[in-house]
C-alpha atoms as a PDB file:
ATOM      1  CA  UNK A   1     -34.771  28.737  44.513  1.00  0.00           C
ATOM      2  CA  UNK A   2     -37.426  29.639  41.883  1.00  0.00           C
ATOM      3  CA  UNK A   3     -39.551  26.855  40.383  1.00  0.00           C
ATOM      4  CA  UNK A   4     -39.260  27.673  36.387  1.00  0.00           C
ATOM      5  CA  UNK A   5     -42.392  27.104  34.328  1.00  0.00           C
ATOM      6  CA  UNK A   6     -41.347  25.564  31.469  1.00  0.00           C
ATOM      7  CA  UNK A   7     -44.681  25.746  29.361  1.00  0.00           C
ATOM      8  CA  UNK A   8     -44.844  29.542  29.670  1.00  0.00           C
ATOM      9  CA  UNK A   9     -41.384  29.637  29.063  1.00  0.00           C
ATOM     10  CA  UNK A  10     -42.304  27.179  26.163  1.00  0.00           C
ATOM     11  CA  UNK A  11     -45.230  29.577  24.975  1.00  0.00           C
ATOM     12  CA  UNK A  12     -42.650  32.750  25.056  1.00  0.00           C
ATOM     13  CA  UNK A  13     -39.899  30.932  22.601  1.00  0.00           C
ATOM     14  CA  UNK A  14     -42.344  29.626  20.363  1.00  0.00           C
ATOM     15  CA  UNK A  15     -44.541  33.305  19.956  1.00  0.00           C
ATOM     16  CA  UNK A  16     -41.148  35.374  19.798  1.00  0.00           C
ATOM     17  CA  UNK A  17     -39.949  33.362  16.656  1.00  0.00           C
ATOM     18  CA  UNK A  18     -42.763  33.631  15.104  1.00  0.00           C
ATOM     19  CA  UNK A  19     -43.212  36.947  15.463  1.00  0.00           C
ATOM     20  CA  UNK A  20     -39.257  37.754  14.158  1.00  0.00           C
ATOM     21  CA  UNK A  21     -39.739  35.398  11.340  1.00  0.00           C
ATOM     22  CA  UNK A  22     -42.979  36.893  11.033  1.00  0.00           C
ATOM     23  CA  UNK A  23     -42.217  40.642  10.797  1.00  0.00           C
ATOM     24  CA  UNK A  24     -39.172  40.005   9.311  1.00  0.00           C
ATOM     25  CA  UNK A  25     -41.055  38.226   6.091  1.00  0.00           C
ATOM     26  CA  UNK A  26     -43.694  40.758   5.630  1.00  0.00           C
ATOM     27  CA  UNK A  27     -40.753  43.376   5.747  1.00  0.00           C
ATOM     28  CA  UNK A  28     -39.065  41.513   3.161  1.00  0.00           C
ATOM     29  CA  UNK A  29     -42.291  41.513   0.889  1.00  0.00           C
ATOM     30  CA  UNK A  30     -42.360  45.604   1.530  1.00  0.00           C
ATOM     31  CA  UNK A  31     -38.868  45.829  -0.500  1.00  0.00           C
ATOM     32  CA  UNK A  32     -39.898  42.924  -2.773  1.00  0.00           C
ATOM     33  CA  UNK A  33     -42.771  44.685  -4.531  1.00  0.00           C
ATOM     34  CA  UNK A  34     -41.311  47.924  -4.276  1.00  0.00           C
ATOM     35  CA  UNK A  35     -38.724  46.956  -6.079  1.00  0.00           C
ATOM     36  CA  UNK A  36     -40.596  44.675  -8.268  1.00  0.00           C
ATOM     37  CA  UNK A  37     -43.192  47.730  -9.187  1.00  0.00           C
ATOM     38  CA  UNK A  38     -40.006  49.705 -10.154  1.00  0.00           C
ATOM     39  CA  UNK A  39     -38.519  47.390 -12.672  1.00  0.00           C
ATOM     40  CA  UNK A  40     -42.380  46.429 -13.813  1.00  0.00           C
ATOM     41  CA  UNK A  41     -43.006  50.348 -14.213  1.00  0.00           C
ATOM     42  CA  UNK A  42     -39.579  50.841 -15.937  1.00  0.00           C
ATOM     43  CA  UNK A  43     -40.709  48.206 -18.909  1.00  0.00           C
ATOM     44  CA  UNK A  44     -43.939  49.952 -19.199  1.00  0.00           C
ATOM     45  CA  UNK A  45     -45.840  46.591 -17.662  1.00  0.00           C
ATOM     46  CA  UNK A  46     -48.140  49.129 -15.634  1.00  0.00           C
ATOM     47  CA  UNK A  47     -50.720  46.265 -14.601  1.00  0.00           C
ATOM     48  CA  UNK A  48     -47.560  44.335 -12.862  1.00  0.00           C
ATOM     49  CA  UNK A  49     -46.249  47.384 -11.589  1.00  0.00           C
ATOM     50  CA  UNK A  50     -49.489  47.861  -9.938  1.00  0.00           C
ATOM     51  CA  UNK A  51     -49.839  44.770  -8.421  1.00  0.00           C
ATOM     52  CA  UNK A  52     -46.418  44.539  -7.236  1.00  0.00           C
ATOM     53  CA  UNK A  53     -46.949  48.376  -5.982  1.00  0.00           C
ATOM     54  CA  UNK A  54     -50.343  46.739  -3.964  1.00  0.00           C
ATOM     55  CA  UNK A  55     -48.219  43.754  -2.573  1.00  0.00           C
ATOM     56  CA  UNK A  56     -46.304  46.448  -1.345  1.00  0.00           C
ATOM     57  CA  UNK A  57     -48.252  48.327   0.296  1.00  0.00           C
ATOM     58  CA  UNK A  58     -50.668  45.628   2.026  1.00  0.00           C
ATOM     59  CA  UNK A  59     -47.493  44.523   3.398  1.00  0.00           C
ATOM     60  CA  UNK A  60     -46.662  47.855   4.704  1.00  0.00           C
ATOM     61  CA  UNK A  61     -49.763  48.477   6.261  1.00  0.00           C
ATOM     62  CA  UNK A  62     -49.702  44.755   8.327  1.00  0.00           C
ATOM     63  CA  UNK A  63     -45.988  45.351   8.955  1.00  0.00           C
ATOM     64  CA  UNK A  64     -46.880  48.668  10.314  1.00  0.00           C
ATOM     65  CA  UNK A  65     -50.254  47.265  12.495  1.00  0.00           C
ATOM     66  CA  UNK A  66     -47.752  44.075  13.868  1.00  0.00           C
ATOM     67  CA  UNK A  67     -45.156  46.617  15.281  1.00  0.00           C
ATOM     68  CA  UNK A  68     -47.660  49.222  16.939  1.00  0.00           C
ATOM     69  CA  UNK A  69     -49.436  46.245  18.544  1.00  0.00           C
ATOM     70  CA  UNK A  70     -46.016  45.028  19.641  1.00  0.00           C
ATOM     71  CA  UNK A  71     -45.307  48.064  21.510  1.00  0.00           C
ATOM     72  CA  UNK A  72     -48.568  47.656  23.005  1.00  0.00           C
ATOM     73  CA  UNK A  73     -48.364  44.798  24.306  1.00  0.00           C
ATOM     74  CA  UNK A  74     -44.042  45.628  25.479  1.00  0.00           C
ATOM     75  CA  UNK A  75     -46.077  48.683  27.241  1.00  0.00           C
ATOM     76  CA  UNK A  76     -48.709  47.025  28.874  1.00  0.00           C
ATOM     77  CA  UNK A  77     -47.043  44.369  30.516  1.00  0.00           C
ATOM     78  CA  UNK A  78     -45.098  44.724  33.560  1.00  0.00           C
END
C-alpha cells in the first residue's frame, strides 16, 4: 500500500482552485470591459470606452500569459 502525502496533496487542491477561480475571473473581466467599452462607445463616452477597452485588454494579455504558462508547466512535468 502507498503512503499518501497529504501536504502535497494539500498544496495541489489549494494551487488548482486558485488557478480556476483565478483564470476564470480575469476571463470574466475580458467580456466585462469589452462589453462595457461597447455600450461606453455607443453613448459617445470615448474616455470610458477607453478605459473599459484597456481593462480589457490587460486582462487579455494576463489571461493569455496564465494559460501558456499552464501548458508549460502540464508539459514539463511527468
Amino acid at each position: 500500500m502507498a503512503a499518501i502525502d497529504f501536504h502535497a496533496l494539500g498544496q495541489v487542491i489549494w494551487v488548482s482552485l486558485v488557478a480556476g477561480v483565478g483564470v476564470s475571473v480575469l476571463f470574466s473581466l475580458v467580456i466585462f470591459g469589452a462589453d462595457k467599452a461597447g455600450d461606453a462607445r455607443r453613448e459617445g463616452q470615448e474616455g470610458q470606452a477607453l478605459a473599459y477597452g484597456a481593462l480589457a485588454a490587460v486582462a487579455m494579455v494576463v489571461f493569455s500569459v496564465a494559460v501558456v504558462l499552464g501548458v508549460i508547466v502540464m508539459l514539463r512535468k511527468g
